[in-house]
Protein backbone atom coordinates (compact mmCIF):
# COMPACT_ATOMS: atom_id res chain seq x y z
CA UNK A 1 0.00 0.00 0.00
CA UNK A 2 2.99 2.48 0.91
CA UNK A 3 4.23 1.70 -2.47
CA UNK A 4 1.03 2.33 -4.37
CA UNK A 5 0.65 5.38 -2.31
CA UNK A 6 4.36 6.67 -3.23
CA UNK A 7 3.14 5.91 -7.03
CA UNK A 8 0.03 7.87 -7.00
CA UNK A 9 1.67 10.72 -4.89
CA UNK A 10 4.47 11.06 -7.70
CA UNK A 11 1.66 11.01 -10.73
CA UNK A 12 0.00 13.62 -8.24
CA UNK A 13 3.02 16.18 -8.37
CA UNK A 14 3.41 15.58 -12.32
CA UNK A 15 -0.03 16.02 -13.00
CA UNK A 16 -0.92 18.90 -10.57
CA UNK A 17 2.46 20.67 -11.42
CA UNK A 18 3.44 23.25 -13.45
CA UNK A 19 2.42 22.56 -16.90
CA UNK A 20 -0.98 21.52 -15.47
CA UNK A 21 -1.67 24.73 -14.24
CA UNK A 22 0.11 26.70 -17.30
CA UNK A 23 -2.82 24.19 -19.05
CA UNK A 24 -5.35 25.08 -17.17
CA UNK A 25 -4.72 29.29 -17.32
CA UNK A 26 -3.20 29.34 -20.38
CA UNK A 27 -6.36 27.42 -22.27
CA UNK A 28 -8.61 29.94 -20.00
CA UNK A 29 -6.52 32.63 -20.87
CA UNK A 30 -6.71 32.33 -24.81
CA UNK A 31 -10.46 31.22 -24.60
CA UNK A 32 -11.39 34.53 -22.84
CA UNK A 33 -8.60 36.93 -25.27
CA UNK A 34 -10.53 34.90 -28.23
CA UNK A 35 -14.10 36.03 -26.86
CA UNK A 36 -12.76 39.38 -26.65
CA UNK A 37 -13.50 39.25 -22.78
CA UNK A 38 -17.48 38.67 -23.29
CA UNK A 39 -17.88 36.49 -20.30
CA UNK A 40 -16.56 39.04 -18.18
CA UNK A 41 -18.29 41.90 -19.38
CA UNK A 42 -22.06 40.02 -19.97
CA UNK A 43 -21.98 38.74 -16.27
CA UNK A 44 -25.60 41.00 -16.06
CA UNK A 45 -27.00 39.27 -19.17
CA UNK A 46 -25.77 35.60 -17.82
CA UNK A 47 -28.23 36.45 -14.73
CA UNK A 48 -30.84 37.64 -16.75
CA UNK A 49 -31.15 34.67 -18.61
CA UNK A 50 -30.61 32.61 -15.35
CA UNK A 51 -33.68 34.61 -14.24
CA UNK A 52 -35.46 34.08 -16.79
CA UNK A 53 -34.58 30.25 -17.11
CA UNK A 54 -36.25 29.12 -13.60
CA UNK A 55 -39.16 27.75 -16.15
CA UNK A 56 -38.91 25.43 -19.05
CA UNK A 57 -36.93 26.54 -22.14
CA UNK A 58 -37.80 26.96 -25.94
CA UNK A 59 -35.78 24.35 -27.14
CA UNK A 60 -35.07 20.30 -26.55
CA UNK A 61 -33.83 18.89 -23.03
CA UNK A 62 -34.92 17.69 -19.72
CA UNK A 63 -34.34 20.15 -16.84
CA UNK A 64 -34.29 23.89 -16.65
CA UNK A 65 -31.68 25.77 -17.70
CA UNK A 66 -31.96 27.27 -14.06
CA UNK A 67 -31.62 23.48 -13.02
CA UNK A 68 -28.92 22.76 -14.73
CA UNK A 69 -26.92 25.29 -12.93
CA UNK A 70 -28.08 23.93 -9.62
CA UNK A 71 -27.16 20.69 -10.49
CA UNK A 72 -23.57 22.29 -11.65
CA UNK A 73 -23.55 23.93 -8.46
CA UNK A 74 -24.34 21.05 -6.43
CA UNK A 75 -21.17 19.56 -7.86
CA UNK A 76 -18.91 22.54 -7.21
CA UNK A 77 -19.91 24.29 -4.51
CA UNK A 78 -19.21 21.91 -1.75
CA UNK A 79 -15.61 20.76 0.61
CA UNK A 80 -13.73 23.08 -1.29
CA UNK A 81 -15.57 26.19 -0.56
CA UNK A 82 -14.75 25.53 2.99
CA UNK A 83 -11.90 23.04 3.45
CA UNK A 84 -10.28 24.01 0.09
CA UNK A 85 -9.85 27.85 0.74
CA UNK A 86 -8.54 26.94 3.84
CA UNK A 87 -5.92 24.74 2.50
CA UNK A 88 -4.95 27.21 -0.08
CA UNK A 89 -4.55 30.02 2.25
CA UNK A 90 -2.65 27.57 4.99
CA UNK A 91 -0.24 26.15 2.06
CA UNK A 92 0.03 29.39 0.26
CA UNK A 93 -0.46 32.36 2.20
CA UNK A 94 -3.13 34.97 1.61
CA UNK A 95 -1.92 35.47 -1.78
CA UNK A 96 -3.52 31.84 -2.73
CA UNK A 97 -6.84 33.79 -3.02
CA UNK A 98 -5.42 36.06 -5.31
CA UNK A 99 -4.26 33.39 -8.02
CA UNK A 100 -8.25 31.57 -7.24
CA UNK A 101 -9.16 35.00 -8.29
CA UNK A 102 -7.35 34.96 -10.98
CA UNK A 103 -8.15 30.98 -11.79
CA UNK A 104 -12.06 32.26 -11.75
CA UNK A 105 -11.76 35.17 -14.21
CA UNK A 106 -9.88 32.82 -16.75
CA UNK A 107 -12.39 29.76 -15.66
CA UNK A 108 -15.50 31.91 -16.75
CA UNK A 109 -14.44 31.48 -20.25
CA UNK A 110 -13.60 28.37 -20.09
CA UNK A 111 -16.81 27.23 -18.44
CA UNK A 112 -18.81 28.97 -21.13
CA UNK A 113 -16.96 27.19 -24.02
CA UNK A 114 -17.77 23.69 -22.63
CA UNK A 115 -21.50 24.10 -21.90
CA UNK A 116 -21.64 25.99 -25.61
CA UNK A 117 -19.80 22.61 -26.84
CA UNK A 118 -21.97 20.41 -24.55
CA UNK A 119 -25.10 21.92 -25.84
CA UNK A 120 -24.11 21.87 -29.55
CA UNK A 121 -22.74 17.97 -30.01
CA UNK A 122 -25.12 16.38 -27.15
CA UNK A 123 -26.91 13.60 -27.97
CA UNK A 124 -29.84 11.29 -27.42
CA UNK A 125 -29.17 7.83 -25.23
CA UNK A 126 -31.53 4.75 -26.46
CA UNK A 127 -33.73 5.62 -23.48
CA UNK A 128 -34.20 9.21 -24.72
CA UNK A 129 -32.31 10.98 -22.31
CA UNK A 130 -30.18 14.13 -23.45
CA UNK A 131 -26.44 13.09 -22.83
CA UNK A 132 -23.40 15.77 -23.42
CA UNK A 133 -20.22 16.65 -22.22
CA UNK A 134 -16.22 16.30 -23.14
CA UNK A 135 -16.53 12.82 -24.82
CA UNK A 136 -19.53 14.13 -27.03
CA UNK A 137 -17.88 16.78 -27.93
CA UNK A 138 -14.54 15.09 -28.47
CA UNK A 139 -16.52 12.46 -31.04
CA UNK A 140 -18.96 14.76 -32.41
CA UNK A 141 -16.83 17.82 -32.63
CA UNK A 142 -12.96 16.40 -33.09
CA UNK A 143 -14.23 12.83 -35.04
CA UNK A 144 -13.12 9.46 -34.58
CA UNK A 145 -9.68 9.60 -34.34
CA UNK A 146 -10.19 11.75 -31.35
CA UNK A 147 -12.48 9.13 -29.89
CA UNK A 148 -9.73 7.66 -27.79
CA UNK A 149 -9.52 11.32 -25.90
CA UNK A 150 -13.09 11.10 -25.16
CA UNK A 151 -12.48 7.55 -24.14
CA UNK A 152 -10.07 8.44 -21.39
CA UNK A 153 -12.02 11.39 -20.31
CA UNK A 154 -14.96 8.83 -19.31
CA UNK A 155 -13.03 6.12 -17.83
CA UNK A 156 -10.90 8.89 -15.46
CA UNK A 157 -14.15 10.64 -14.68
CA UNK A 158 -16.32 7.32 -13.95
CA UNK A 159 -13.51 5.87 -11.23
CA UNK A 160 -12.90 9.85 -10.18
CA UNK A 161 -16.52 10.21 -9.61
CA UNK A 162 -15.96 7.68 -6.54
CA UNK A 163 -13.40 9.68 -4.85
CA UNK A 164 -14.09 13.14 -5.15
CA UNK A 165 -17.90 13.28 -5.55
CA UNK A 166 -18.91 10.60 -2.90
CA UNK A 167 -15.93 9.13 -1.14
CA UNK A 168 -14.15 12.14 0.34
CA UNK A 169 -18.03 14.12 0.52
CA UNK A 170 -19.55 11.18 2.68
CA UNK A 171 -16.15 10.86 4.88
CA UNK A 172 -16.10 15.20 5.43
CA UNK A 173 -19.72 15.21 6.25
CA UNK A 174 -19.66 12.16 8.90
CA UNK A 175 -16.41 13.99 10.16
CA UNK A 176 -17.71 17.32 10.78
CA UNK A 177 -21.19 15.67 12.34
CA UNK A 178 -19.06 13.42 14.55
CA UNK A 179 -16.73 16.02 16.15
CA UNK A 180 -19.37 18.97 16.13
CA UNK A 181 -22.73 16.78 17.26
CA UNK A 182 -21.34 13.44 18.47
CA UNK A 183 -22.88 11.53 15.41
CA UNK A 184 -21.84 7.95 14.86
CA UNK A 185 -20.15 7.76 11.23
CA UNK A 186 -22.19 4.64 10.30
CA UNK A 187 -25.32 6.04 11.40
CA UNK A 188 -24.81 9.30 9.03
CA UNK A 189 -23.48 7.26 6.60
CA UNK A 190 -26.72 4.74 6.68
CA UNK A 191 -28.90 8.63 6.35
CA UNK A 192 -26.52 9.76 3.81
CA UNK A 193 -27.51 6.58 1.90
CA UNK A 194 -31.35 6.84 2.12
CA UNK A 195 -31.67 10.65 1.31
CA UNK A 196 -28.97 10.33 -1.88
CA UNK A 197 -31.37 7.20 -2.58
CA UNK A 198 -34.35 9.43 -2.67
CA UNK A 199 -33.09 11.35 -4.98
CA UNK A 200 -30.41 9.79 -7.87
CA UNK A 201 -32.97 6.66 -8.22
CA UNK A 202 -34.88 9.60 -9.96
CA UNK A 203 -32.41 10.48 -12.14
CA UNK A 204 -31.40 13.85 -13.65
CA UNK A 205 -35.18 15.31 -13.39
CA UNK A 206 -35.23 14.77 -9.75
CA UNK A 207 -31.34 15.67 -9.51
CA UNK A 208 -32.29 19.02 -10.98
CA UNK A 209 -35.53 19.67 -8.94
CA UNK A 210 -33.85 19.05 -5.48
CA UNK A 211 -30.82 21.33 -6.54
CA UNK A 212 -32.98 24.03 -7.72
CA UNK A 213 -34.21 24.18 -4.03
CA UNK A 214 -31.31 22.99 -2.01
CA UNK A 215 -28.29 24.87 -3.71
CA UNK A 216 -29.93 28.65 -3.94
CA UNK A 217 -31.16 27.96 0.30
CA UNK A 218 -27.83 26.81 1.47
CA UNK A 219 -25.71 29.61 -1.19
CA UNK A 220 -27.59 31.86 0.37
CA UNK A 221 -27.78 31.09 4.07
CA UNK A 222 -23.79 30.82 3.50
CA UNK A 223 -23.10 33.77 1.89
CA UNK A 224 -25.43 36.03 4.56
CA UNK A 225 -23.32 34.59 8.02
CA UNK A 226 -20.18 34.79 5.46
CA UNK A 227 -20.95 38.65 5.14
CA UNK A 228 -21.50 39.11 9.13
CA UNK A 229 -18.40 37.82 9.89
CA UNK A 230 -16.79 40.02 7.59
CA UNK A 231 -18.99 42.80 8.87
CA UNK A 232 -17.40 42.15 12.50
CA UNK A 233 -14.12 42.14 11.16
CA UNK A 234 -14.58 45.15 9.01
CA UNK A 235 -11.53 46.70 10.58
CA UNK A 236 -9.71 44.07 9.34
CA UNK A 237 -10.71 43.82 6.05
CA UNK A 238 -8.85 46.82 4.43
CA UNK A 239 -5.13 44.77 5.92
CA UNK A 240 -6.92 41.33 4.43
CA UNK A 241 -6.76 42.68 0.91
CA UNK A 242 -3.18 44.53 1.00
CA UNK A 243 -2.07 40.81 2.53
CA UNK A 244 -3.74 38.98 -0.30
CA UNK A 245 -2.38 41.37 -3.06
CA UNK A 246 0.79 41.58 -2.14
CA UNK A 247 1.53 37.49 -0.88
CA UNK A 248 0.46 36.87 -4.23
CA UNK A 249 3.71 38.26 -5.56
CA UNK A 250 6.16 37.72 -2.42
CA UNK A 251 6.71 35.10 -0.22
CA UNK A 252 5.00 35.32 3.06
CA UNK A 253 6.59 35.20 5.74
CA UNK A 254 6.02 32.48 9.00
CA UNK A 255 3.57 33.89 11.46
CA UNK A 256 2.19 32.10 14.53
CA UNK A 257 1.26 28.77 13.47
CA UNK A 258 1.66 29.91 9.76
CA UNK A 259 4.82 28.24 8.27
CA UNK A 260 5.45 30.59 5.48
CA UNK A 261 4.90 30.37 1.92
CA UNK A 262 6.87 31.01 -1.13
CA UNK A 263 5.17 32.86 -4.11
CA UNK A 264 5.01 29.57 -6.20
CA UNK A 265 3.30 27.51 -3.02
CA UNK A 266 0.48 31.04 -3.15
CA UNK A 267 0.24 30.15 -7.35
CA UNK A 268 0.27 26.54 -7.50
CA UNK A 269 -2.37 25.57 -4.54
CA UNK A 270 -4.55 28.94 -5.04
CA UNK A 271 -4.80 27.75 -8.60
CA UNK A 272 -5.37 24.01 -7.80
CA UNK A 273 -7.77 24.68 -4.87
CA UNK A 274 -9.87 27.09 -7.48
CA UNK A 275 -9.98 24.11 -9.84
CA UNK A 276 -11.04 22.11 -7.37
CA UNK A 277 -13.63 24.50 -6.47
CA UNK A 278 -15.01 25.48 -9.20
CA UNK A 279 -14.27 22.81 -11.44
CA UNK A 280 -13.79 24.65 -14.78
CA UNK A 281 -11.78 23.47 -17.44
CA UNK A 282 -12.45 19.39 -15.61
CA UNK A 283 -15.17 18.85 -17.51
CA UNK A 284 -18.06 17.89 -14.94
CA UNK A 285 -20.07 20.94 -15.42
CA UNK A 286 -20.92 20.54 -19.19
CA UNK A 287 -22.39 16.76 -18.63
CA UNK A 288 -24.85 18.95 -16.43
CA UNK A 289 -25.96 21.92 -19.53
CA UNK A 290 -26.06 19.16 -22.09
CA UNK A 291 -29.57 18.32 -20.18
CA UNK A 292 -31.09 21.88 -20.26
CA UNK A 293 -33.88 22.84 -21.85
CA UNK A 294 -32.50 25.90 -24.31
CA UNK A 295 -32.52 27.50 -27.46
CA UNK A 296 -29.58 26.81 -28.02
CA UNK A 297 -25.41 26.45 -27.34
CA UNK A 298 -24.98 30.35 -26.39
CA UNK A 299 -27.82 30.67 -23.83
CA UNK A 300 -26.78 28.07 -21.70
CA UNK A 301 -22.63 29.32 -22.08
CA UNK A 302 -23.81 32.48 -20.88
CA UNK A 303 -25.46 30.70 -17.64
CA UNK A 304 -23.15 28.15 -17.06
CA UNK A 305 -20.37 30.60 -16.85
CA UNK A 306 -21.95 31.91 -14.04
CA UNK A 307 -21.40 28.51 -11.85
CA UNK A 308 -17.85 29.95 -12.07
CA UNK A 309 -18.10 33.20 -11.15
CA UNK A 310 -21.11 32.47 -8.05
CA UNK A 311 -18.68 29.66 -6.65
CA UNK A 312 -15.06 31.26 -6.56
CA UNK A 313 -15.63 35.51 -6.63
CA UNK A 314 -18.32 35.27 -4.55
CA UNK A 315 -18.06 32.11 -1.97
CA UNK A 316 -15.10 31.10 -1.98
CA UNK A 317 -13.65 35.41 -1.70
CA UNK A 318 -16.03 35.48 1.57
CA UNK A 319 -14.27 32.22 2.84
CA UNK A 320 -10.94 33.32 2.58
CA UNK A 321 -11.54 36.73 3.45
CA UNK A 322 -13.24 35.56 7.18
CA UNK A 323 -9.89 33.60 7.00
CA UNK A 324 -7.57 36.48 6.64
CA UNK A 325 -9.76 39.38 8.56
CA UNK A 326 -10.49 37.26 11.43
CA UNK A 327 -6.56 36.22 12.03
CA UNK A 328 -7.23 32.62 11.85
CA UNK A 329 -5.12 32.12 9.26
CA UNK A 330 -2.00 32.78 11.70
CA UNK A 331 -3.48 29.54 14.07
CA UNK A 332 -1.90 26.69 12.52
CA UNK A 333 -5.13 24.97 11.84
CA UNK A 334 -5.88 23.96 8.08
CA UNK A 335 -8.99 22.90 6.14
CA UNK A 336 -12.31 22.76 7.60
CA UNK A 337 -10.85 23.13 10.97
CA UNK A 338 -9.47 26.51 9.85
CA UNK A 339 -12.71 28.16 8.38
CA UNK A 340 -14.71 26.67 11.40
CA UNK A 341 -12.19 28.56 13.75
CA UNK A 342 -12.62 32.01 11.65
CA UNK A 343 -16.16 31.91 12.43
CA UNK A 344 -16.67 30.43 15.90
CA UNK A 345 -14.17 33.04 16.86
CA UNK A 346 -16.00 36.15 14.77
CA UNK A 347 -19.61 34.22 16.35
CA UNK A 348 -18.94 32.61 19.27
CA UNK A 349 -20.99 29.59 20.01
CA UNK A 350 -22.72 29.60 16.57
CA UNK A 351 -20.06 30.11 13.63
CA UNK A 352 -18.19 26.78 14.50
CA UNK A 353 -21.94 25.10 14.08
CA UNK A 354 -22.97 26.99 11.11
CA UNK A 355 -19.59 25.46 9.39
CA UNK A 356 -20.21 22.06 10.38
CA UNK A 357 -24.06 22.26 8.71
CA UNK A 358 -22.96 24.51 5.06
CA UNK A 359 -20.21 21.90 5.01
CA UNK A 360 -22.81 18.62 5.94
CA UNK A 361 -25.13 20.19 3.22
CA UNK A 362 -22.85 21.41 0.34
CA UNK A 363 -20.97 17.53 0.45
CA UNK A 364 -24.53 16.06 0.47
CA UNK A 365 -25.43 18.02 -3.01
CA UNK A 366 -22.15 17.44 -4.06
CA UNK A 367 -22.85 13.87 -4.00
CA UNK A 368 -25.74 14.37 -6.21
CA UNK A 369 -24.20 16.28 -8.35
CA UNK A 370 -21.57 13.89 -8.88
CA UNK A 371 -23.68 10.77 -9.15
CA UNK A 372 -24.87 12.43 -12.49
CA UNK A 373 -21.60 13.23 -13.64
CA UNK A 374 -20.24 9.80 -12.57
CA UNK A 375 -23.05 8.02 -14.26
CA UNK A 376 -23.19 9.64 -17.69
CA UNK A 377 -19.57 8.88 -18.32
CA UNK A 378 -20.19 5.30 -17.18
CA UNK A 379 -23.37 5.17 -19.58
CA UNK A 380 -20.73 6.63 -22.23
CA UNK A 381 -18.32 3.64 -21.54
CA UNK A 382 -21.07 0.73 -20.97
CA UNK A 383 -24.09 1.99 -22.39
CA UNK A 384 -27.69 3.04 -20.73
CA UNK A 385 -28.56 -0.49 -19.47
CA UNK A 386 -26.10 -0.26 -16.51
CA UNK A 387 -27.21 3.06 -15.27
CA UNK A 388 -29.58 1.60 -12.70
CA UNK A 389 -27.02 -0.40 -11.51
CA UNK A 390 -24.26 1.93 -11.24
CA UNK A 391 -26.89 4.09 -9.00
CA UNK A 392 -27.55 1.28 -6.22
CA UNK A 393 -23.69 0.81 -6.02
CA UNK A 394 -22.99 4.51 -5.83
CA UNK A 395 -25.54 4.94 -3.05
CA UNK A 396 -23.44 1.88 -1.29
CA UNK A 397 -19.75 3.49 -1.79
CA UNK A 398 -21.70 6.35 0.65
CA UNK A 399 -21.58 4.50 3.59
CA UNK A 400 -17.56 3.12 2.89
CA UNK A 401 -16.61 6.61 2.48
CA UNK A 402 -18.47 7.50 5.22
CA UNK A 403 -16.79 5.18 7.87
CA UNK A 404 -13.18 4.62 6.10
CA UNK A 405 -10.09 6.26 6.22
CA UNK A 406 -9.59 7.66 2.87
CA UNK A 407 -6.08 9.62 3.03
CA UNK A 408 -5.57 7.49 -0.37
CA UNK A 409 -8.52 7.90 -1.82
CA UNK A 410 -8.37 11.81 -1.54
CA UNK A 411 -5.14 11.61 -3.00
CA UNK A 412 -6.14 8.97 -6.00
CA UNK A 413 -9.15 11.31 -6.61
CA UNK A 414 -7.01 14.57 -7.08
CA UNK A 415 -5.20 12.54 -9.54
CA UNK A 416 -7.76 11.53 -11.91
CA UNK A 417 -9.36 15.74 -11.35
CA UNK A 418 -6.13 16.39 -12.80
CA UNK A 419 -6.52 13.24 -15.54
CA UNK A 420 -9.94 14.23 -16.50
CA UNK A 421 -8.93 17.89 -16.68
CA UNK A 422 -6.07 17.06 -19.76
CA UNK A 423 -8.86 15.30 -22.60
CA UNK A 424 -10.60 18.34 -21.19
CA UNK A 425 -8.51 21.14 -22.26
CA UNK A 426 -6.81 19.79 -25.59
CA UNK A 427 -10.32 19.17 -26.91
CA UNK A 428 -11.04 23.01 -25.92
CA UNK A 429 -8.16 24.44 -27.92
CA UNK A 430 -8.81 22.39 -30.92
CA UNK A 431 -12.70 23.18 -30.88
CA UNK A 432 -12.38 27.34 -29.87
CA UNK A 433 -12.98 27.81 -33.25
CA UNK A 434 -16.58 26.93 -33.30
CA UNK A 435 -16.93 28.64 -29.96
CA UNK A 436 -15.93 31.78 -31.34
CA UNK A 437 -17.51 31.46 -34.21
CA UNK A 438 -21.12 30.28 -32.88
CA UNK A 439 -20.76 32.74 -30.18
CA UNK A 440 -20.00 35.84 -33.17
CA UNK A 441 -22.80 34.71 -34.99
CA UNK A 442 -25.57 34.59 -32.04
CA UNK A 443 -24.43 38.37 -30.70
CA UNK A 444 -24.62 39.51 -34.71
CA UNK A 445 -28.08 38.85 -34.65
CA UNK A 446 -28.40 40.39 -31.16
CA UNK A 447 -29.36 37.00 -29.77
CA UNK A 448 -32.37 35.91 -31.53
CA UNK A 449 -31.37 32.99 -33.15
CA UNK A 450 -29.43 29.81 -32.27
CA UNK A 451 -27.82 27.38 -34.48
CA UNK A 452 -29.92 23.81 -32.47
CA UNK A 453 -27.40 21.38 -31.11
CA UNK A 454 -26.93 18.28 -32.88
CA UNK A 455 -24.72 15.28 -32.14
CA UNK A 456 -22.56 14.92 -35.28
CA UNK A 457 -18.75 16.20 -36.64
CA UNK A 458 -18.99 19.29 -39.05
């Protein structure tokens, strides 16, 4: 096992090292140049449309295109809002935020281009379900000889699926419940079970209904007691930002329990920990806008790209930010431990709790969101006809994770992130073309028509 572990750890530093994260911004990076910035600057019509796409669409699909955020959502915002800021700033100093900043603004592009793809080159499963996402568009877009890309995509999303989306999820939620409320692991893991039951056994429609309800409520509720504890440290926030801005491009410095951090530690874990976060440029999010109900490829883009924006700017800034103001970030503690500290000391006798629930509730959607994610790229692999089964033994991994010590499996998981991430982004830079291009063409006629998605090569 120590072996194995060593193996996996070394993949780990290849795969989560430089060039991935050169990958990852640089893709981002020319995606947004090549839309000539339009994600950042039609942030107010993304919302509009998100607004306005609460009720069914014009065009083909099964959920709302409001739903189909949520279900995004439910994927991404999750451990790493609160555990993964928290590592970021406790590996890399305050100036980890900036580079998840940075990670964000790049990621909105990015996170556009794959729902526009996933929309586009979806397809129709023999059951008539609407099925999309980077090995669609790596067949449909990129043709056969590509197939191999989408191929690999699938396989390192259907055994990543495991770790990241239920695994690790059901282990930090029986964690937290355990040393907050005294709650036997098995016991939440046998309730994790029968609520995630409830709801994948349903399938994306039901997937998308709870989400629509469960991800605004807890976003929300988060974001309000986020902006009270900033409010309480408001004296503090002014010094948060000049520490943020300038760790990003100097080392910082040990203080209290904080180690120090060179400026490459601040790059490579803020950017990692934002990936993690938010997810863009992995590929998860577009398997969830290939099933919305929209006119077409540029609608959803423009509300997808919001996941990225509503998860990283917005949550995860208030995270770190309570981190930094409060002077938590100084105790030594890391992960969940460390945002849980920043607000029991800001609230005292209510911020620890309020942790330990956003975190029980964000892993819980997480798992949903996952299960979909998981599942389409194992329908991809084996076809529709194992999709029931796949569900039953997803809802059994629950309890394993949530009673087993999964050091490895967190580790194995981050791998395959990174794995998934590389079909991901080549397929991205070889299909910006018709991004740009379908993306010209719908603001030329001032968004009134939509080329419809279809499922074969140009």
């Amino acid at each position: 096992m120590e072996v194995l572990n060593s193996i996996v750890g070394y993949i780990n530093g290849i795969v989560w090292g430089p060039l991935m994260l050169v990958l990852i911004l640089g893709v981002g990076l020319f995606l947004q140049v090549g839309l000539k910035l339009m994600p950042i600057l039609r942030i107010g019509t993304g919302f509009a449309l998100l607004f306005k796409g609460r009720e069914a669409g014009d065009g083909e699909g099964q959920i709302t295109p409001f739903n189909a955020l949520m279900t995004a959502l439910s994927a991404t915002i999750g451990t790493g809002n609160i555990a993964g800021v928290a590592t970021a700033v406790f590996l890399g100093g305050p100036g980890a935020l900036f580079w998840m900043w940075m990670t964000a603004l790049v990621g909105m592009a990015t996170k556009y281009s794959e729902a526009v793809l996933a929309v586009k080159y979806r397809e129709q499963d023999d059951q008539g379900n609407y099925v999309g996402g980077p090995m669609y568009y790596i067949k449909n877009g990129l043709g056969q000889k590509w197939a191999w890309l989408g191929f690999a995509f699938a396989l390192f999303g259907a055994i990543a699926a495991f770790g990241i989306g239920n695994g690790v999820q059901a282990n930090g939620v029986a964690q937290v419940l355990e040393t907050n409320f005294g709650f036997n692991p098995s016991i939440t893991g046998i309730v994790l079970m029968a609520l995630t039951g409830a709801v994948i056994l349903g399938g994306i429609t039901r997937i998308g209904a709870v989400a629509g309800k469960l991800v605004p409520f807890m976003a929300v509720s988060y974001i309000t007691v986020g902006l009270l504890v900033l409010i309480i440290n408001a004296d503090q926030l002014g010094n948060a930002l000049g520490l943020v801005f300038t760790y990003a491009f100097t080392p910082s410095a040990a203080e209290g329990g904080f180690a120090g951090a060179a400026v490459w530690a601040a790059i490579r874990f803020g950017v990692a920990r934002g990936v993690f976060s938010n997810e863009a440029g992995l590929g998860s999010a577009p398997i969830a806008h290939a099933a919305a109900e929209t006119k077409g490829p540029v609608n959803q883009g423009l509300i997808a790209m919001l996941g990225t924006f509503i998860d990283t700017i917005i949550v995860c800034s208030i995270t770190g930010l309570a981190i930094i103001a409060s002077g938590a970030w100084t105790s030594g503690e890391s992960g969940a431990a460390l945002t849980s500290l920043a607000f029991e000391t800001s609230l005292p006798g209510f911020g620890g709790y309020v942790i330990a629930i956003a975190l029980s509730i964000f892993a819980f959607t997480t798992i949903l969101g996952w299960s979909y994610y998981g599942e389409k790229c194992v329908g991809y692999l084996l076809g529709a006809k194992v999709l029931i089964g796949y569900r039953v033994l997803w809802i059994v991994a629950i309890y394993f994770g949530a009673t087993a010590d999964l050091g490895f499996i967190w580790l194995l998981a981050d791998t395959l992130n990174a794995m998934m991430a590389i079909p991901n982004l080549i397929a991205l830079a070889l299909l910006s073309p018709v991004v740009f291009k379908v993306t010209k063409e719908f603001f030329a006629s001032n968004g009134q028509t939509e080329e419809p998605s279809k499922g074969a090569a140009e």
